[in-house]
C-alpha atoms as a PDB file:
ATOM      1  CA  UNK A   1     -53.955 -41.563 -37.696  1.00  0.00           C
ATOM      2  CA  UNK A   2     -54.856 -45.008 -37.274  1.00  0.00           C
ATOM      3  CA  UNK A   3     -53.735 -46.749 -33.573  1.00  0.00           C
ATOM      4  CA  UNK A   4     -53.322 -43.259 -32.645  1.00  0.00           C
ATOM      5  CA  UNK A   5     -54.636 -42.032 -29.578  1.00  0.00           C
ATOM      6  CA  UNK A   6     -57.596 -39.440 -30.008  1.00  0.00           C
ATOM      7  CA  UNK A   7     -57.351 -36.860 -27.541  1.00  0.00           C
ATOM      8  CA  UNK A   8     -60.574 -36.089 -25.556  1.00  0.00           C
ATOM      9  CA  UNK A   9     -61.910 -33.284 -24.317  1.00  0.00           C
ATOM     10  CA  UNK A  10     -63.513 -35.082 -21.288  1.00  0.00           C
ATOM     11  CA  UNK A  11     -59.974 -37.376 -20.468  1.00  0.00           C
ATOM     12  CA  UNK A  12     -57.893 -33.892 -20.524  1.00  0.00           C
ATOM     13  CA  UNK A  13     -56.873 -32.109 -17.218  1.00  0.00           C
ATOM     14  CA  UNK A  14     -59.198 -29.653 -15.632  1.00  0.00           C
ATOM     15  CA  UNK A  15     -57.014 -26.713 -16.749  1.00  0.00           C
ATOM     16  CA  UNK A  16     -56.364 -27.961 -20.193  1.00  0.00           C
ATOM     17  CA  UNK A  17     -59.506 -28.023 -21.559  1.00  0.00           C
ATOM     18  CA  UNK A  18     -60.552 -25.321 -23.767  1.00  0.00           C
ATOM     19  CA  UNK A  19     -63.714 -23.695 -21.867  1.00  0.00           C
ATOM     20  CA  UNK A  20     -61.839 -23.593 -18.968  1.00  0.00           C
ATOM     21  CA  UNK A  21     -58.677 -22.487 -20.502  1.00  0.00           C
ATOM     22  CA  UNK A  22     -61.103 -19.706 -21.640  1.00  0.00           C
ATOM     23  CA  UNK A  23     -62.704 -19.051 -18.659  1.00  0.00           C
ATOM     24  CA  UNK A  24     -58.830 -18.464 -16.968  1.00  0.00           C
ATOM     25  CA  UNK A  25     -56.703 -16.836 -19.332  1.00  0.00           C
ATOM     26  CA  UNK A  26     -58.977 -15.092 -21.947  1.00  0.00           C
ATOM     27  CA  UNK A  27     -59.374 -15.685 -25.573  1.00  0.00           C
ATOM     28  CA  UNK A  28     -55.619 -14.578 -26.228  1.00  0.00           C
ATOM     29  CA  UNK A  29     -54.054 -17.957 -25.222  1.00  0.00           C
ATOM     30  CA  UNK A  30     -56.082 -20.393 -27.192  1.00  0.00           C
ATOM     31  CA  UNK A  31     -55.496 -21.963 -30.211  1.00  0.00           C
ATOM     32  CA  UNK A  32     -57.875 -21.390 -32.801  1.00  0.00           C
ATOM     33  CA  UNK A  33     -58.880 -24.761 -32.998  1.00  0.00           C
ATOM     34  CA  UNK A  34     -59.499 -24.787 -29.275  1.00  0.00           C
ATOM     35  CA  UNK A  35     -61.758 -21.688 -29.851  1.00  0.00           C
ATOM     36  CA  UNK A  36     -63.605 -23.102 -32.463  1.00  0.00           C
ATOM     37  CA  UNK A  37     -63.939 -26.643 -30.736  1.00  0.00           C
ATOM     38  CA  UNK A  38     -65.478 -24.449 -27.802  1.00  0.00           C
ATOM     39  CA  UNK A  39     -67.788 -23.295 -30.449  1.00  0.00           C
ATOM     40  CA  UNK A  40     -68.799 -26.687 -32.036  1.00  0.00           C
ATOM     41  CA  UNK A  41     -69.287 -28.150 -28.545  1.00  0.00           C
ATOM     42  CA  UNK A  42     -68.716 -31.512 -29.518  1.00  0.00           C
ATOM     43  CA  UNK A  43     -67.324 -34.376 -31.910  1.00  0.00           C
ATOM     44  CA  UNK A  44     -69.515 -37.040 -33.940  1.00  0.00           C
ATOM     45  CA  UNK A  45     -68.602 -40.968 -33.491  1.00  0.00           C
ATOM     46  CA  UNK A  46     -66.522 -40.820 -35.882  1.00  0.00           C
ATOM     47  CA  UNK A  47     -64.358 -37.812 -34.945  1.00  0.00           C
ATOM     48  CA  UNK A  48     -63.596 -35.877 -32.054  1.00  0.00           C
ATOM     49  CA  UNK A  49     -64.184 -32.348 -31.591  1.00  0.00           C
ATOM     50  CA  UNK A  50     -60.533 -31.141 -31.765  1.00  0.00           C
ATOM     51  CA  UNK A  51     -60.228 -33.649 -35.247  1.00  0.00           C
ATOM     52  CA  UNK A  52     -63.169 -31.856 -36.505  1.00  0.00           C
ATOM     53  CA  UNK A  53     -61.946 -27.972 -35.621  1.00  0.00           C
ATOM     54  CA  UNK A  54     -58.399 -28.430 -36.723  1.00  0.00           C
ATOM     55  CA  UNK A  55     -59.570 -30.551 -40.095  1.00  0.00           C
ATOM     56  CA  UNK A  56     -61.965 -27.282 -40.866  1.00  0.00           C
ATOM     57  CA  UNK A  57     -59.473 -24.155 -40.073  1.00  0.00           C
ATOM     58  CA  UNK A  58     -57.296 -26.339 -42.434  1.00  0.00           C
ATOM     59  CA  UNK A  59     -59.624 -26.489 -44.812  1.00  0.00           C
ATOM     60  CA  UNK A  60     -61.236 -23.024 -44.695  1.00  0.00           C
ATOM     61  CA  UNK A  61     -58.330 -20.877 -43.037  1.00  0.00           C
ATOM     62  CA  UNK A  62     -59.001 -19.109 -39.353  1.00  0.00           C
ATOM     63  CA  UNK A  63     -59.876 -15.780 -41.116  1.00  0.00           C
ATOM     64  CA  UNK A  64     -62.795 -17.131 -43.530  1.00  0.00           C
ATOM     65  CA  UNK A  65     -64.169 -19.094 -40.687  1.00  0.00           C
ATOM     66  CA  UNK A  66     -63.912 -15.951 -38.508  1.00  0.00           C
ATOM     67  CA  UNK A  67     -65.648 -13.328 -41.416  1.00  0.00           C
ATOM     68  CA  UNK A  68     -68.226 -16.314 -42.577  1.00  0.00           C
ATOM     69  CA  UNK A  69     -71.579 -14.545 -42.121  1.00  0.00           C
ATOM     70  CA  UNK A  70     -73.208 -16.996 -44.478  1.00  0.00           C
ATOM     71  CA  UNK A  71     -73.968 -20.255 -42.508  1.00  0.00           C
ATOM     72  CA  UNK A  72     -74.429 -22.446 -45.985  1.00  0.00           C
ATOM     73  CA  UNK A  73     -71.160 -21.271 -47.362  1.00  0.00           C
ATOM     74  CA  UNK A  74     -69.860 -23.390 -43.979  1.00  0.00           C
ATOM     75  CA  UNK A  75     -69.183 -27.234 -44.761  1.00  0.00           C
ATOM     76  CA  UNK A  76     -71.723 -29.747 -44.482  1.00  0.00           C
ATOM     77  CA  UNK A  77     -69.735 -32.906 -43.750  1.00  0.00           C
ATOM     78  CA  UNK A  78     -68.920 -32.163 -40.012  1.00  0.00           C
END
């Protein structure tokens, strides 16, 4: 990913952005790691917050994020 452009929430269009995108269409048309990026709120310095969504539904899986009930079975790197 180096040289690569990081996308950011803030430099996307108005109706590209997740919350938005949310607020619009419904849950139905976002990506999981748009939801969950919605959730997080925001990146660190060293990644942004889609890096950080999409790295952890790899990770994890979008179901055993979704059905985690147990907040220290989450990772504690992001």
């Amino acid at each position: 990913m180096r040289g690569m452009y990081k996308v950011k929430i803030k430099d996307l269009p108005k109706e590209q952005k997740p919350r938005e995108k949310l607020i619009k269409y419904g849950v139905g048309l976002l990506k999981n790691y748009e939801l969950f990026s919605i959730i997080l709120g925001k990146g660190t310095k060293k990644e942004d917050v889609f890096a950080i969504a999409t790295k952890t539904i790899e990770e994890y899986g979008s179901k055993a994020i979704v059905n985690e009930t147990d907040v220290k079975k989450m990772p504690s790197n992001i």
